[in-house]
PDB file of N, CA and C in Angstrom:
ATOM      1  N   UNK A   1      22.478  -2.633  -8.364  1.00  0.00           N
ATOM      2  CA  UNK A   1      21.294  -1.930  -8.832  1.00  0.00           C
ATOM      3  C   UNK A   1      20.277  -1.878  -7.692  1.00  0.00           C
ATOM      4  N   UNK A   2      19.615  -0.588  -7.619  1.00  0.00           N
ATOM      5  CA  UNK A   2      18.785  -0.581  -6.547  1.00  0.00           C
ATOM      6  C   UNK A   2      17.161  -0.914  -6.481  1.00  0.00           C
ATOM      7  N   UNK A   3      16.675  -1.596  -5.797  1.00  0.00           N
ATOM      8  CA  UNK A   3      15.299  -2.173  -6.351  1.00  0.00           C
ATOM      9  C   UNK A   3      14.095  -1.065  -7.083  1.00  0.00           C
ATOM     10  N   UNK A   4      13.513  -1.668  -7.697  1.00  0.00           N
ATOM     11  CA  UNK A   4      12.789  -0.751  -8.623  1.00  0.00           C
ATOM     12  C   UNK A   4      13.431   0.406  -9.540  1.00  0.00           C
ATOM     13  N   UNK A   5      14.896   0.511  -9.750  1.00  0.00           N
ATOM     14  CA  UNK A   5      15.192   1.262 -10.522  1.00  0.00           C
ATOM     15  C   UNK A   5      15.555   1.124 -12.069  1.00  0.00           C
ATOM     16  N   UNK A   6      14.663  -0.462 -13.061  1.00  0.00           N
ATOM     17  CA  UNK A   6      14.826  -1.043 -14.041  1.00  0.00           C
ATOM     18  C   UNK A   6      15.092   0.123 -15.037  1.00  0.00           C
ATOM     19  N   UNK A   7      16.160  -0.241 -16.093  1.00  0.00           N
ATOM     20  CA  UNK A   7      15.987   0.712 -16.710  1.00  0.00           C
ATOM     21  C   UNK A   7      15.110   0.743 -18.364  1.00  0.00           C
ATOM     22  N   UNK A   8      13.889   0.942 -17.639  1.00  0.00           N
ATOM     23  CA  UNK A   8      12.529   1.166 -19.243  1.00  0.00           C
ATOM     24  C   UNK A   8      11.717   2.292 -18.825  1.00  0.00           C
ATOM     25  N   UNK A   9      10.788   2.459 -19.710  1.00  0.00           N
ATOM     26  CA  UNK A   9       9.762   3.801 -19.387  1.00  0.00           C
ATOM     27  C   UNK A   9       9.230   3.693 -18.237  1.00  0.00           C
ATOM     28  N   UNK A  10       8.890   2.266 -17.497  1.00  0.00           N
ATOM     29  CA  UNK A  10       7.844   2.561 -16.476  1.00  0.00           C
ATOM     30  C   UNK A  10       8.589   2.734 -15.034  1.00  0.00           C
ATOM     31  N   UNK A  11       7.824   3.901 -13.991  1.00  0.00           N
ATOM     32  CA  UNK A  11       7.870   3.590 -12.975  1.00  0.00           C
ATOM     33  C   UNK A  11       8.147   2.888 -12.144  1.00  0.00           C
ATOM     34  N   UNK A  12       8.752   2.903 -10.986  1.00  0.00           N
ATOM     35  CA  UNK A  12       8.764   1.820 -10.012  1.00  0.00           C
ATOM     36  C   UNK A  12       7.680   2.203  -9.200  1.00  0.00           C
ATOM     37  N   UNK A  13       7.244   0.515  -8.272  1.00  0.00           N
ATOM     38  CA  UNK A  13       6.199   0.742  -7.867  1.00  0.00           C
ATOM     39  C   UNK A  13       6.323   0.855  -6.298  1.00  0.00           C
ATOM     40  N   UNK A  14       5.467   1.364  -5.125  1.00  0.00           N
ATOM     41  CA  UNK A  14       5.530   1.036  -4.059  1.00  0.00           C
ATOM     42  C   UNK A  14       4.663   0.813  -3.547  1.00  0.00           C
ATOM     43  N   UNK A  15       4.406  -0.405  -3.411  1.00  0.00           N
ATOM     44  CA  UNK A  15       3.427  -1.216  -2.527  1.00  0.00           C
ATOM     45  C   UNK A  15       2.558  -0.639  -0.959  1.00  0.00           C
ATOM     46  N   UNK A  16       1.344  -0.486  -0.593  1.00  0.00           N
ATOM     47  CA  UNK A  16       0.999   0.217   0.279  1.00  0.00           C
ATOM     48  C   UNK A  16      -0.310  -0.700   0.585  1.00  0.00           C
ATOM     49  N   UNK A  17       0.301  -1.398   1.841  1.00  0.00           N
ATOM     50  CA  UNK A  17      -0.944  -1.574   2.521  1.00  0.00           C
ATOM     51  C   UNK A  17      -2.220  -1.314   2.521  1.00  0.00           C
ATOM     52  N   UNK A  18      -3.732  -2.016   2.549  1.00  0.00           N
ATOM     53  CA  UNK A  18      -4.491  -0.923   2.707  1.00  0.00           C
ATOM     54  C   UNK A  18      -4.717  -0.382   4.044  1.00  0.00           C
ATOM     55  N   UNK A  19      -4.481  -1.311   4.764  1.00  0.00           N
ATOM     56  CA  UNK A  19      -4.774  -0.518   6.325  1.00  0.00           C
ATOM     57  C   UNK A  19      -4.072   0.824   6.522  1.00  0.00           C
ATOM     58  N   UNK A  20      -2.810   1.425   5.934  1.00  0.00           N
ATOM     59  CA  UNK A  20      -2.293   2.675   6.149  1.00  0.00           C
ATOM     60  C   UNK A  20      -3.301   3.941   5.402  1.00  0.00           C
ATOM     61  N   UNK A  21      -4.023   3.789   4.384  1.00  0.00           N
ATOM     62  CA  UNK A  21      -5.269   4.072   3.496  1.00  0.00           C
ATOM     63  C   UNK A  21      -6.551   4.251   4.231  1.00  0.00           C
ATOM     64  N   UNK A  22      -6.947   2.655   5.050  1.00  0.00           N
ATOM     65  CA  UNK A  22      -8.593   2.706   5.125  1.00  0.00           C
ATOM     66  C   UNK A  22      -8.607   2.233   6.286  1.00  0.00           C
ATOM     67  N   UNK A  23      -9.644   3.289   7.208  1.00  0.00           N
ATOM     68  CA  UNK A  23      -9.906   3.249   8.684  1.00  0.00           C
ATOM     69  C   UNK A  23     -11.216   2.988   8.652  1.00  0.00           C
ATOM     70  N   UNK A  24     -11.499   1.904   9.792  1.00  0.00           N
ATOM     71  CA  UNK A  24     -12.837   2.045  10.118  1.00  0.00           C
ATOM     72  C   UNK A  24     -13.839   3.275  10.624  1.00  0.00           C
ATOM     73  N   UNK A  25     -14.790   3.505  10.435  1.00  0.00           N
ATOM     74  CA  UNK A  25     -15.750   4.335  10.514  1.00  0.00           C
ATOM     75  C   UNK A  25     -16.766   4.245  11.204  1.00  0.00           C
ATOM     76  N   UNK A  26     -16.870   3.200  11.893  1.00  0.00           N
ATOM     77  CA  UNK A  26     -18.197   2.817  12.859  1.00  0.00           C
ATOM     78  C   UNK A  26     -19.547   2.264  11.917  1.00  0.00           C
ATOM     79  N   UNK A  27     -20.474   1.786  12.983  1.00  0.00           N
ATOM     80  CA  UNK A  27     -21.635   1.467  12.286  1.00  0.00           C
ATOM     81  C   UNK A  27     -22.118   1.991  13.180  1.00  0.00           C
ATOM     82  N   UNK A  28     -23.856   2.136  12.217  1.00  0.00           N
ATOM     83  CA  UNK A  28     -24.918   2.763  13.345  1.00  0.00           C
ATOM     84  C   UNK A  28     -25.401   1.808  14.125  1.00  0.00           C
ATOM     85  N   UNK A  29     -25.899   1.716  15.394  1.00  0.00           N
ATOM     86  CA  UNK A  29     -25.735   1.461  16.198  1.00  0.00           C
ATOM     87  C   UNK A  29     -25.492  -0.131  16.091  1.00  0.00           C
ATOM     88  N   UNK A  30     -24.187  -0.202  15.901  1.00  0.00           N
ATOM     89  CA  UNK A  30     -23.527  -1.587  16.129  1.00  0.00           C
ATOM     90  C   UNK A  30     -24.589  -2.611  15.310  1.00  0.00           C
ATOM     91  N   UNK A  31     -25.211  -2.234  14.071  1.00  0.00           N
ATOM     92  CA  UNK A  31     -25.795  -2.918  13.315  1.00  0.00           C
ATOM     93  C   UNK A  31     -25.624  -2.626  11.737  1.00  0.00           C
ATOM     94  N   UNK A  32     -25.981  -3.774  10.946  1.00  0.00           N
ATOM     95  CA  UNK A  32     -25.357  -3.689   9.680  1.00  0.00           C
ATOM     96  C   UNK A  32     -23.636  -3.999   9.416  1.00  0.00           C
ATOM     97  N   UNK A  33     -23.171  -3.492   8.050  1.00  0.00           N
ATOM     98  CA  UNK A  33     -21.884  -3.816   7.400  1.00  0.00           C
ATOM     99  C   UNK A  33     -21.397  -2.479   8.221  1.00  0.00           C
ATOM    100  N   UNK A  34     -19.669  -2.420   8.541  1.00  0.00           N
ATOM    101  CA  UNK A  34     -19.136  -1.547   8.808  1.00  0.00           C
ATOM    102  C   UNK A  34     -18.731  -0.537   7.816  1.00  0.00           C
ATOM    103  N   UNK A  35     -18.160   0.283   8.208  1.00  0.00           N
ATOM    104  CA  UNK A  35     -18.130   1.808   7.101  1.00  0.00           C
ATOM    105  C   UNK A  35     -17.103   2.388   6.823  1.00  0.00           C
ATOM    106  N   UNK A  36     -16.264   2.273   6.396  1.00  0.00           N
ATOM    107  CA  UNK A  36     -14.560   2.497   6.163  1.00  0.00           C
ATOM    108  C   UNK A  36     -14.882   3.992   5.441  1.00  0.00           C
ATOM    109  N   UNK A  37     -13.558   4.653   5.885  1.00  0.00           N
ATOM    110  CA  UNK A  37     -13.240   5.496   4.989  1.00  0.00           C
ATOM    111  C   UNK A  37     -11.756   5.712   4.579  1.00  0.00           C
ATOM    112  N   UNK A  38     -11.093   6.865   3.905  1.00  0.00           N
ATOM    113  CA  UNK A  38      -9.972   6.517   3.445  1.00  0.00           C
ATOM    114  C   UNK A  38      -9.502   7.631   4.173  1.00  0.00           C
ATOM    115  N   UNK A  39      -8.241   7.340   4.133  1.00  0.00           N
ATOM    116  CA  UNK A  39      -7.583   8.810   5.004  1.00  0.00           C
ATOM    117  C   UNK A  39      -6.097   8.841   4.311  1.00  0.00           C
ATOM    118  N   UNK A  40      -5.330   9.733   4.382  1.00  0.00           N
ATOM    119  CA  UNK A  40      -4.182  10.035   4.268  1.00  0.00           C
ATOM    120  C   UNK A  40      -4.392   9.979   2.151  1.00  0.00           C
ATOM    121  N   UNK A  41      -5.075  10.907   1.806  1.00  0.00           N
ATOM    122  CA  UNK A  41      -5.550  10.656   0.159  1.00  0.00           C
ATOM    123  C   UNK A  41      -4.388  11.827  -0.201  1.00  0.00           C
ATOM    124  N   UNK A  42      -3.742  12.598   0.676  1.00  0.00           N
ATOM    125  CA  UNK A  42      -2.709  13.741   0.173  1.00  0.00           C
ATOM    126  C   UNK A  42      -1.197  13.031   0.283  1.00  0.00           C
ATOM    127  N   UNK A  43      -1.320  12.109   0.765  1.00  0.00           N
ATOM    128  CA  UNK A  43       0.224  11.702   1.041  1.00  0.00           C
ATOM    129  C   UNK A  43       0.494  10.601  -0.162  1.00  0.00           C
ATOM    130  N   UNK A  44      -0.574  10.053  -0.583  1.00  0.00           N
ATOM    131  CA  UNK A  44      -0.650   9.022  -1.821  1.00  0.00           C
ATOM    132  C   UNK A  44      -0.647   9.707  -3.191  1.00  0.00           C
ATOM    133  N   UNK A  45      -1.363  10.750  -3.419  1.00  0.00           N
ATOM    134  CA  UNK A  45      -0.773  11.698  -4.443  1.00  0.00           C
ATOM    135  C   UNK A  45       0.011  12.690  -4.146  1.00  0.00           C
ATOM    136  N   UNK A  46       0.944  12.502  -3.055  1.00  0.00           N
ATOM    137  CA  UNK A  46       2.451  13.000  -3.092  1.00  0.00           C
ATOM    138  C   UNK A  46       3.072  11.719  -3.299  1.00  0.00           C
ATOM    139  N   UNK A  47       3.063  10.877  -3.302  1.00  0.00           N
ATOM    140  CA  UNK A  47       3.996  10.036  -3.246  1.00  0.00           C
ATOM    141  C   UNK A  47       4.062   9.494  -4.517  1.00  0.00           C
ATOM    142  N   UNK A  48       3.102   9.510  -5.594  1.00  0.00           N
ATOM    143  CA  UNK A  48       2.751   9.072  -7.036  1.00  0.00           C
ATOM    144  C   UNK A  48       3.402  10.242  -7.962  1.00  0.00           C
ATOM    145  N   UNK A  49       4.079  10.961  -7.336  1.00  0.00           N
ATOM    146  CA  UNK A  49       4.763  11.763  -8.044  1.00  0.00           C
ATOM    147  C   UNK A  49       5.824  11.170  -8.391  1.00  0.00           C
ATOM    148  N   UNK A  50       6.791  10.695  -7.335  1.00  0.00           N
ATOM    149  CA  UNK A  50       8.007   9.961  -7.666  1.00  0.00           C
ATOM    150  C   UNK A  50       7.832   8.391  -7.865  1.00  0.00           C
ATOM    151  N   UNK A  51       6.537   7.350  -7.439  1.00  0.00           N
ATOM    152  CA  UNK A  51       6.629   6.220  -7.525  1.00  0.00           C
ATOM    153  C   UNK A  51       5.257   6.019  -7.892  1.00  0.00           C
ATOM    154  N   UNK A  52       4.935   4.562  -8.337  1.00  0.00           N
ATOM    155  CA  UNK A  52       3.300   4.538  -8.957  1.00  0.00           C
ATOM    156  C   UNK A  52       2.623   3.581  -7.651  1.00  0.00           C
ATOM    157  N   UNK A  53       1.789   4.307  -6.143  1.00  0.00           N
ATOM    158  CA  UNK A  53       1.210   3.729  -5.716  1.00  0.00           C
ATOM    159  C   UNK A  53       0.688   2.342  -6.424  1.00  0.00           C
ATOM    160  N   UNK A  54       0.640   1.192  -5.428  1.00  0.00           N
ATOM    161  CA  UNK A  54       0.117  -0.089  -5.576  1.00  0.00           C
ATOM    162  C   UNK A  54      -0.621  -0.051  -4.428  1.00  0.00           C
ATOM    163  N   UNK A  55      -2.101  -0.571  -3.956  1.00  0.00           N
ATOM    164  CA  UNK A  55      -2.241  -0.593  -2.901  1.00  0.00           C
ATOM    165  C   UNK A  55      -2.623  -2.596  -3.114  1.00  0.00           C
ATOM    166  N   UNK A  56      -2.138  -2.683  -1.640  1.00  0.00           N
ATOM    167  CA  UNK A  56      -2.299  -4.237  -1.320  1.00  0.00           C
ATOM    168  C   UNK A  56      -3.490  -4.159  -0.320  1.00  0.00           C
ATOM    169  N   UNK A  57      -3.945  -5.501  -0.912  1.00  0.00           N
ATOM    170  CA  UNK A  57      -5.260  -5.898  -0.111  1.00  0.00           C
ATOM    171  C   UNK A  57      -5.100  -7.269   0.554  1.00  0.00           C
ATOM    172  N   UNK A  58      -4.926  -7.396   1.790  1.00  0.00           N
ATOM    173  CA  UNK A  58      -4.427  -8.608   2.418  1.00  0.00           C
ATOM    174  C   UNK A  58      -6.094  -9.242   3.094  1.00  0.00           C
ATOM    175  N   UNK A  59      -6.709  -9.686   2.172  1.00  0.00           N
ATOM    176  CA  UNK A  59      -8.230 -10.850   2.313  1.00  0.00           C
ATOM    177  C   UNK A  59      -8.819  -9.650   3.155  1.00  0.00           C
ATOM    178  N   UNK A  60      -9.159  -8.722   2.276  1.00  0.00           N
ATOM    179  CA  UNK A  60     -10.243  -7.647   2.063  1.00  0.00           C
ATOM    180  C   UNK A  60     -11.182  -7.554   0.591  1.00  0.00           C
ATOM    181  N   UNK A  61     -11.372  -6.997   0.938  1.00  0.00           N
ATOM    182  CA  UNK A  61     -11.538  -6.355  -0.594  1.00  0.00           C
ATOM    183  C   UNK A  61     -11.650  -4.996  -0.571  1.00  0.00           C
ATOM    184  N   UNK A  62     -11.958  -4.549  -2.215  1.00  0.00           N
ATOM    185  CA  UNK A  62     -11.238  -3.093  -2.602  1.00  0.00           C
ATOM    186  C   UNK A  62     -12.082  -2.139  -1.813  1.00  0.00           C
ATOM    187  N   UNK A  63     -11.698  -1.033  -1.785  1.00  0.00           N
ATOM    188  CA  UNK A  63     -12.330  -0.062  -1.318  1.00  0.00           C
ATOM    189  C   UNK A  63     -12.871   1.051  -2.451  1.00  0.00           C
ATOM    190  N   UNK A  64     -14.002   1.533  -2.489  1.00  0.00           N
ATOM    191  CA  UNK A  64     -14.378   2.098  -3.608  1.00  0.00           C
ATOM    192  C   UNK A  64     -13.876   3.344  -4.001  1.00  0.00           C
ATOM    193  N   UNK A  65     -13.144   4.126  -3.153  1.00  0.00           N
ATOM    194  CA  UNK A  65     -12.663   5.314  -3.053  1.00  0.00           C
ATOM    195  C   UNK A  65     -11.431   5.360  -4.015  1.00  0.00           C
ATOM    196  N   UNK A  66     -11.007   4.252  -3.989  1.00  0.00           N
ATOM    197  CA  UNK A  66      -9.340   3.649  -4.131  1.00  0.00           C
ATOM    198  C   UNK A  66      -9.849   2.649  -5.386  1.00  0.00           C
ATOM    199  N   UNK A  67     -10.399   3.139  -6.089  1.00  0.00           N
ATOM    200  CA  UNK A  67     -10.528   2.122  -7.256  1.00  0.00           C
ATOM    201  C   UNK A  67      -9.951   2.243  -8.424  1.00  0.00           C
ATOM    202  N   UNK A  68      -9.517   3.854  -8.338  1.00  0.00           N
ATOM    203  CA  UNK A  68      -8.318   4.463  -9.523  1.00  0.00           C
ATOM    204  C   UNK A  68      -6.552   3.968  -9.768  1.00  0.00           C
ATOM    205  N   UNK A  69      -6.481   3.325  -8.205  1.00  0.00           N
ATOM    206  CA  UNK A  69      -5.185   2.779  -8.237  1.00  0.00           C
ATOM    207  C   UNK A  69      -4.631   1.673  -8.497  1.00  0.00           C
ATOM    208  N   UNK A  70      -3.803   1.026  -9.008  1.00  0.00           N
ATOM    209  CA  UNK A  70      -3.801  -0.444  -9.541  1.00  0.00           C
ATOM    210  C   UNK A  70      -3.642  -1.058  -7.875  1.00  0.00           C
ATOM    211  N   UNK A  71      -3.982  -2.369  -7.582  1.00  0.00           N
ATOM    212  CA  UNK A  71      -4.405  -3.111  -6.610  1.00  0.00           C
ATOM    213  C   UNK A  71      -3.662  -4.552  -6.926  1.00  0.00           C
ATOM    214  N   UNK A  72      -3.273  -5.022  -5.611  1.00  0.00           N
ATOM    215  CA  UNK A  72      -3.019  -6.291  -5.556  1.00  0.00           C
ATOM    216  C   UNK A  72      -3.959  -6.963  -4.719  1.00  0.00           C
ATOM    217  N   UNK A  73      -4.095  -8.251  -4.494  1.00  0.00           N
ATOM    218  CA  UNK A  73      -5.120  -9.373  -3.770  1.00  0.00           C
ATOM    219  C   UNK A  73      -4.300 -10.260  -3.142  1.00  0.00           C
ATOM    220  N   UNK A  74      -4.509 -10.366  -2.033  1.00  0.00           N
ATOM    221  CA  UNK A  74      -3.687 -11.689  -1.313  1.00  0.00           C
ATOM    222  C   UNK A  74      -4.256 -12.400  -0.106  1.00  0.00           C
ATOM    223  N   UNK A  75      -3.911 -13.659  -0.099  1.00  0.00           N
ATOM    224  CA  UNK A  75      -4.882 -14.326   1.124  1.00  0.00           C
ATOM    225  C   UNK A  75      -3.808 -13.916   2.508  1.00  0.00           C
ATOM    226  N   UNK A  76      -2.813 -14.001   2.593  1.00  0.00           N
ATOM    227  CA  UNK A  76      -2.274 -13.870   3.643  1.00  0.00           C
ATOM    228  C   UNK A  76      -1.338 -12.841   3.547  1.00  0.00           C
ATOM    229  N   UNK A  77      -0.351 -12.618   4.343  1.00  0.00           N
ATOM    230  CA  UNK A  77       0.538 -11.403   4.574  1.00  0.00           C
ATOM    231  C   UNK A  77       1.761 -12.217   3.731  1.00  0.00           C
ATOM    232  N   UNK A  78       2.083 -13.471   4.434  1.00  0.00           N
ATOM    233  CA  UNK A  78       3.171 -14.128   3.740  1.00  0.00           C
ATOM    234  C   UNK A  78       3.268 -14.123   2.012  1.00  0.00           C
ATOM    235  N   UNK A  79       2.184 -14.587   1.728  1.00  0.00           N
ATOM    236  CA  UNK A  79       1.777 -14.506  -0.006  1.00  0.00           C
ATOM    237  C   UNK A  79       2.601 -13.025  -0.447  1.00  0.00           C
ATOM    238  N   UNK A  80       1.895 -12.318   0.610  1.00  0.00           N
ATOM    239  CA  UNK A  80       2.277 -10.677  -0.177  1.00  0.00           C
ATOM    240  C   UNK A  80       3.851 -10.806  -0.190  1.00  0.00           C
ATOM    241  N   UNK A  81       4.639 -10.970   1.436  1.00  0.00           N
ATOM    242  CA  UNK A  81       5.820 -11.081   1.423  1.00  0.00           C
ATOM    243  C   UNK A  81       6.933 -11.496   0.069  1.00  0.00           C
ATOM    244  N   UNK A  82       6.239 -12.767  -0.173  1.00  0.00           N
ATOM    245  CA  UNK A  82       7.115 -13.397  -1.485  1.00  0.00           C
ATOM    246  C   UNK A  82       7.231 -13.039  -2.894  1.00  0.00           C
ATOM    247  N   UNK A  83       5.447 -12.579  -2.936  1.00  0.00           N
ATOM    248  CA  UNK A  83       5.375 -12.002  -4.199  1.00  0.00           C
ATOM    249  C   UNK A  83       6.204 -10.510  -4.207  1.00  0.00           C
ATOM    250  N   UNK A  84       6.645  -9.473  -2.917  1.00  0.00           N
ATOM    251  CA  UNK A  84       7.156  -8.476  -2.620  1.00  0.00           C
ATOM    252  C   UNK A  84       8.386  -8.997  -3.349  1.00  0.00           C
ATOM    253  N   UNK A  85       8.926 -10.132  -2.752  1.00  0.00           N
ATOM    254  CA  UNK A  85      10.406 -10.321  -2.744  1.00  0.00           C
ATOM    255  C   UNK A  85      10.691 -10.891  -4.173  1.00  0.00           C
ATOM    256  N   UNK A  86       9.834 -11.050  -5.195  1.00  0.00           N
ATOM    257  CA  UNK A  86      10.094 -11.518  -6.302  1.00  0.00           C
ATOM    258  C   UNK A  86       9.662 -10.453  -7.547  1.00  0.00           C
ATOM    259  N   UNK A  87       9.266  -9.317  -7.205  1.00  0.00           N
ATOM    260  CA  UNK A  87       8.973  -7.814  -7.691  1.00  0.00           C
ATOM    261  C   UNK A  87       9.853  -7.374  -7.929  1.00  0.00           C
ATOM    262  N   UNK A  88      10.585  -7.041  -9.295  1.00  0.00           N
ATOM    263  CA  UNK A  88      11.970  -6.067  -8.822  1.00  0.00           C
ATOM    264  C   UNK A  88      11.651  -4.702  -9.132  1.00  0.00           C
ATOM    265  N   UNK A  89      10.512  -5.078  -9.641  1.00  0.00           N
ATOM    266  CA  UNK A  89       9.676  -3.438  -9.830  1.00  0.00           C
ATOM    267  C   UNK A  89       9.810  -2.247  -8.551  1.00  0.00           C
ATOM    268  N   UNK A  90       9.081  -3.445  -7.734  1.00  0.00           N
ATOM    269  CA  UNK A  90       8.795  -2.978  -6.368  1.00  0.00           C
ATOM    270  C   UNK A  90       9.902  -1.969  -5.461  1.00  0.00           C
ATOM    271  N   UNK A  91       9.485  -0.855  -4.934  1.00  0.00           N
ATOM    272  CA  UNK A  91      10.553  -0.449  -4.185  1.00  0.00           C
ATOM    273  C   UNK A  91      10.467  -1.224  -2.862  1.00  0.00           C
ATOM    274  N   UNK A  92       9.437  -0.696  -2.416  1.00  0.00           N
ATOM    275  CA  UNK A  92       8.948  -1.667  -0.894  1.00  0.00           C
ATOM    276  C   UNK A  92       7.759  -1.412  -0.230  1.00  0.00           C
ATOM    277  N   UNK A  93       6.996  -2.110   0.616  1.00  0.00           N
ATOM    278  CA  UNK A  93       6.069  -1.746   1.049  1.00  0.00           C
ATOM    279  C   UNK A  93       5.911  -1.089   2.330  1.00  0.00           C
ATOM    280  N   UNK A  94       4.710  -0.087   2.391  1.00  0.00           N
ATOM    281  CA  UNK A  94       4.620   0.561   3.162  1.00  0.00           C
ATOM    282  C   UNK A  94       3.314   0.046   4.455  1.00  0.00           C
ATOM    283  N   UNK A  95       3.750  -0.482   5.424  1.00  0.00           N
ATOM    284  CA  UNK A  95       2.300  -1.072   6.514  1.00  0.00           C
ATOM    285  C   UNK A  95       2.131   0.185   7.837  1.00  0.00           C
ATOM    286  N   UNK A  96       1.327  -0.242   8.317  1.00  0.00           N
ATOM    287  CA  UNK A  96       0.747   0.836   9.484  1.00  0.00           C
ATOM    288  C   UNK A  96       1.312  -0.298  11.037  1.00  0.00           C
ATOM    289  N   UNK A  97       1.486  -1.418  10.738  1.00  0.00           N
ATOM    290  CA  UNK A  97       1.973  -1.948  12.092  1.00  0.00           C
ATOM    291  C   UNK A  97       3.208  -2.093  12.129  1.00  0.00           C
ATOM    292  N   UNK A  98       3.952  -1.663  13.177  1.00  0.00           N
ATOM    293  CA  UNK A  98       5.492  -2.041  13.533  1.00  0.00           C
ATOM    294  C   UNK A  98       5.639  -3.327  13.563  1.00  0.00           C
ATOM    295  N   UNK A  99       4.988  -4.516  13.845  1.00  0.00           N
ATOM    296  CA  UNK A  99       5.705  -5.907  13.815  1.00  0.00           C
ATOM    297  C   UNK A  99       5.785  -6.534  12.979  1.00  0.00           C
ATOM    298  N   UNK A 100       5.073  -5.604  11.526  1.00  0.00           N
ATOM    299  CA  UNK A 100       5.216  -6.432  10.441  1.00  0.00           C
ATOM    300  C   UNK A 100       6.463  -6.159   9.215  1.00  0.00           C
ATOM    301  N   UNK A 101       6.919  -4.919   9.952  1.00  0.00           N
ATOM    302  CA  UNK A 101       8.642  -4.349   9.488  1.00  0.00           C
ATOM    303  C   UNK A 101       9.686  -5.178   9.542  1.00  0.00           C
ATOM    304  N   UNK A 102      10.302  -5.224   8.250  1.00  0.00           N
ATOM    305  CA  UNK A 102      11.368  -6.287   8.041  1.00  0.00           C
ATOM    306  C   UNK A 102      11.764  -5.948   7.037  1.00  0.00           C
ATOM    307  N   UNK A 103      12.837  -6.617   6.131  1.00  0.00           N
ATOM    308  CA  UNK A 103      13.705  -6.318   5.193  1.00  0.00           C
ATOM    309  C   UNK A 103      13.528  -5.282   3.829  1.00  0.00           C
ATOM    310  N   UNK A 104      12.324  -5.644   3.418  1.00  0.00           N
ATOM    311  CA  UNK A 104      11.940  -4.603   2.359  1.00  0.00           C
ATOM    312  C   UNK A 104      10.490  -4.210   2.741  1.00  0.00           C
ATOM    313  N   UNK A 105       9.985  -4.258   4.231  1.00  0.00           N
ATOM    314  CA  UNK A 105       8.825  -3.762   4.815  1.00  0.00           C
ATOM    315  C   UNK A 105       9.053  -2.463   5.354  1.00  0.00           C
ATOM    316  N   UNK A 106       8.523  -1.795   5.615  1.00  0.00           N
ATOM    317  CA  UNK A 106       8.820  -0.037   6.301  1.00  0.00           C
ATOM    318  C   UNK A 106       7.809   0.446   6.507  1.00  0.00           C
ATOM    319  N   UNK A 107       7.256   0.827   7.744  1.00  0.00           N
ATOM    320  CA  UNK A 107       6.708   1.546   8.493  1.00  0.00           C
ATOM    321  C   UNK A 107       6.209   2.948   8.033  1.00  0.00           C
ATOM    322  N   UNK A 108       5.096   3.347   7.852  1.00  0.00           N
ATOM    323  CA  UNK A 108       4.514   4.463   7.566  1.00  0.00           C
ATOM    324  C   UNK A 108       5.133   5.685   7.892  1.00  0.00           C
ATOM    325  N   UNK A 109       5.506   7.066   7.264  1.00  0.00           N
ATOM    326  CA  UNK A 109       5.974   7.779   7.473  1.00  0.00           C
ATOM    327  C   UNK A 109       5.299   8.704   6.464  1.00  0.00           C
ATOM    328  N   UNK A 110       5.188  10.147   7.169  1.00  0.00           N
ATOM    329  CA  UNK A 110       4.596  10.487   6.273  1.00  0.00           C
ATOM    330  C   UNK A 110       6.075  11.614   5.210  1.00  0.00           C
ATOM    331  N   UNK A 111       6.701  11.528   5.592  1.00  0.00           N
ATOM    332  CA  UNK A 111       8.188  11.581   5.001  1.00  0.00           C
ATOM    333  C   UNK A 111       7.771  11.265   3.149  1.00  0.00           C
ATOM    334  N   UNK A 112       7.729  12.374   2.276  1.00  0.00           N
ATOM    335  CA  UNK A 112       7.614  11.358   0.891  1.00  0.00           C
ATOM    336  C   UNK A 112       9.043  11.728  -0.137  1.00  0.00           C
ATOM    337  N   UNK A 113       9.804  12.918   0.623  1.00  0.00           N
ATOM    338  CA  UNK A 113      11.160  12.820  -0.293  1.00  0.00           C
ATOM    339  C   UNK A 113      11.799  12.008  -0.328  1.00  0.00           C
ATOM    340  N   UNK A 114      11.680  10.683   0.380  1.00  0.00           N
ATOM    341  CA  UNK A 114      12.320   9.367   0.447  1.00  0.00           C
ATOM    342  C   UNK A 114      12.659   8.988  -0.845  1.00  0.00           C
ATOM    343  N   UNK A 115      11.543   8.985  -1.633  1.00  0.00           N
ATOM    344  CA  UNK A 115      11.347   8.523  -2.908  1.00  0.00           C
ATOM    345  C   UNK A 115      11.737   8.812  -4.049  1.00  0.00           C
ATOM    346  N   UNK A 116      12.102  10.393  -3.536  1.00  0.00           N
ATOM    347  CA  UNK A 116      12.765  10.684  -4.750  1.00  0.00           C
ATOM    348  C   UNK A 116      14.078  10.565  -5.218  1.00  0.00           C
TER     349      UNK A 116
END
């Protein structure tokens, strides 16, 4: 059986970084809180067609833009890892850095027939 393909009404899910989501934005002149914004908002409702975005928050917090999507919380990357690997919901997650690619980790693409 292939991960996330349980067979009940719901969706499988795929886990998404927020850093592939939310870029920094600068501050004015290098004073105050910094200013994120979200990017890639067309590739996440392509991709919620075939799977139910999750976005992961690795010791951030949420972003307000992104408050419609169900969310996970985690102190470290590893946390996320295990709880990934004990998901069978989960298809897999999607990160923006290459060194953090590994077994059910995968690299951003903006590719979304994968999923289907």
């Amino acid at each position: 059986m292939l991960r996330g393909s349980l067979s009940n009404t719901q969706s499988p899910t795929l886990w998404v970084h927020s850093d592939v989501l939310i870029r920094e934005d600068g501050r004015v002149l290098l004073v105050g809180p910094k200013k994120y914004k979200v990017i890639r908002k067309d590739w996440l409702w392509a991709i919620s067609y075939f799977v139910k975005p999750v976005i992961v928050y690795i010791d951030t917090a949420q972003h307000i833009d992104l408050i419609d999507y169900d969310k996970l919380f985690f102190d470290s990357f590893n946390e996320c890892k295990d709880a990934l690997r004990r998901d069978q919901r989960a298809v897999e997650l999607v990160v923006e850095d290459p060194n953090l690619v590994s077994r059910d980790i995968v690299l951003y693409s903006t590719n979304t027939g994968k999923y289907s």
